[in-house]
Protein backbone atom coordinates (compact mmCIF):
# COMPACT_ATOMS: atom_id res chain seq x y z
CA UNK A 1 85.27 -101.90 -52.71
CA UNK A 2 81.99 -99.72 -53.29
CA UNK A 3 80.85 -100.12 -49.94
CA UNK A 4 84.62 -99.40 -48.48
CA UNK A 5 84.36 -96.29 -50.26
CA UNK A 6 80.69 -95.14 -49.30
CA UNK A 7 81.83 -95.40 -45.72
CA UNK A 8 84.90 -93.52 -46.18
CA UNK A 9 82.82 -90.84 -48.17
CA UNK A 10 80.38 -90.65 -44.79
CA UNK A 11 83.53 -90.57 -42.19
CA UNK A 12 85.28 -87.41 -44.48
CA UNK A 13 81.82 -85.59 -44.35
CA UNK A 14 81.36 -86.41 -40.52
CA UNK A 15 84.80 -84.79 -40.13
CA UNK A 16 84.46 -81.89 -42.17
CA UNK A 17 80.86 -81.11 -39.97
CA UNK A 18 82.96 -81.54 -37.10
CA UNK A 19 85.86 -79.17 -38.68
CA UNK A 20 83.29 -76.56 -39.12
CA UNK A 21 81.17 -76.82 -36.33
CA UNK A 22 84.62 -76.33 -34.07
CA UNK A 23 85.63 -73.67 -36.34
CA UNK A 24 82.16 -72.10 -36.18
CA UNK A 25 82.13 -72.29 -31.92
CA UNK A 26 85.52 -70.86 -31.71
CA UNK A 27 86.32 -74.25 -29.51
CA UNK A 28 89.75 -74.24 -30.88
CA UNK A 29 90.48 -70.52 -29.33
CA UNK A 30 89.27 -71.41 -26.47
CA UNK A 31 90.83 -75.07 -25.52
CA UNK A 32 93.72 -72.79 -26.22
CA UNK A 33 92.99 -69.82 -24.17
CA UNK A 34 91.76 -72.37 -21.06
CA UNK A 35 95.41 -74.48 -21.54
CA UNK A 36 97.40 -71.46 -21.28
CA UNK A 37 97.13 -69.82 -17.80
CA UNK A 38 99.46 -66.58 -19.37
CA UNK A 39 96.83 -66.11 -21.76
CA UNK A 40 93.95 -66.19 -19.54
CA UNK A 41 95.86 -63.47 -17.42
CA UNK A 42 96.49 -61.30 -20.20
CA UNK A 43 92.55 -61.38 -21.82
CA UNK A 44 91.75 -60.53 -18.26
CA UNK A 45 93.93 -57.70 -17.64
CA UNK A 46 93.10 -56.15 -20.44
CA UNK A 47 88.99 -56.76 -19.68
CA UNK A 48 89.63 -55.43 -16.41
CA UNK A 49 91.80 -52.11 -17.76
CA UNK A 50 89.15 -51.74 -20.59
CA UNK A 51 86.11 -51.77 -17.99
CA UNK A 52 87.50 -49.58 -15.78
CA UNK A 53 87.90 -47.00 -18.49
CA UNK A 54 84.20 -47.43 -19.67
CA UNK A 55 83.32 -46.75 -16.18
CA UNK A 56 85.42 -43.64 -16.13
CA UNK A 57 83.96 -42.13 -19.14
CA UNK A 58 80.59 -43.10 -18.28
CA UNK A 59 80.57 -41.32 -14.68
CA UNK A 60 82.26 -38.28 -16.12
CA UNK A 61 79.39 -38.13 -18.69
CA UNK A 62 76.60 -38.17 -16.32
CA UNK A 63 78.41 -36.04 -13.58
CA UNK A 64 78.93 -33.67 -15.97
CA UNK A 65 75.35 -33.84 -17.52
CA UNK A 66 73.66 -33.90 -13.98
CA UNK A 67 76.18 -30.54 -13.43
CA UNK A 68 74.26 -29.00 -16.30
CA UNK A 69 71.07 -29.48 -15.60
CA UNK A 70 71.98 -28.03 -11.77
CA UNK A 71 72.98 -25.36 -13.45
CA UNK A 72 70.07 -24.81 -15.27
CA UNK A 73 67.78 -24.84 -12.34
CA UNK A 74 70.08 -22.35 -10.22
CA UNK A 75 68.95 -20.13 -12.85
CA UNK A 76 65.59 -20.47 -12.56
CA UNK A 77 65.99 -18.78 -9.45
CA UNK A 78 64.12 -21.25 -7.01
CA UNK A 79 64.85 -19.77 -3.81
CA UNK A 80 65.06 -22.66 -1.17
CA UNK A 81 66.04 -25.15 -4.03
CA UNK A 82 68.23 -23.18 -6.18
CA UNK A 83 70.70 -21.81 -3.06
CA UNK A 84 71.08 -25.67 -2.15
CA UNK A 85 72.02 -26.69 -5.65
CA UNK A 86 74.17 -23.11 -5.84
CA UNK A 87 76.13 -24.68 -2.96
CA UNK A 88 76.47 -28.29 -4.72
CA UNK A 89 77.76 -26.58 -8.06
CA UNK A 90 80.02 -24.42 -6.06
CA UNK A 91 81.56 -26.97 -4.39
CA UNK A 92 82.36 -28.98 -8.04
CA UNK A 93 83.40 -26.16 -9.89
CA UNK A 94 86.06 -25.60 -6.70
CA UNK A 95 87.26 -29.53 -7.04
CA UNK A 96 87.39 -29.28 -10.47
């Protein structure tokens, strides 16, 4: 009977390892995620519409940015360089 229960003892705390270890990997959302093709569409849409935004942002940031510093240096009044850039800023501001 003591042995019986030793053994049990071992197989509940091999299963409660394994419990937490799943639980810990997230392997239960994802044997989900991978049997349900709806669900893999949707976490990819949504990837897909979230990167596209970030990449939005992100060139509107630096074209803006690289518009200011243009700016800056038509300014300085640099006369072969500062016409050129003069044009390029002209030609944003006109598109905007």
């Amino acid at each position: 009977m003591w042995l019986k229960r030793k053994k049990i003892n071992i197989l509940e705390k091999a299963i409660g390892n394994l419990s937490d270890t799943l639980e810990k990997g997230n392997y239960v959302e994802w044997a989900y995620i991978l049997g349900n093709r709806k669900e893999i569409i949707k976490r990819n849409l949504l990837a897909g519409i979230a990167r596209g935004v970030g990449i939005g942002i992100g060139v509107t940031i630096v074209t803006a940015g690289l518009v200011i510093i243009l700016q800056k240096i038509v300014t300085l009044n640099i006369p072969i360089i500062g016409e050129y850039i003069a044009d390029i800023v002209e030609i944003v501001e006109k598109s905007k």
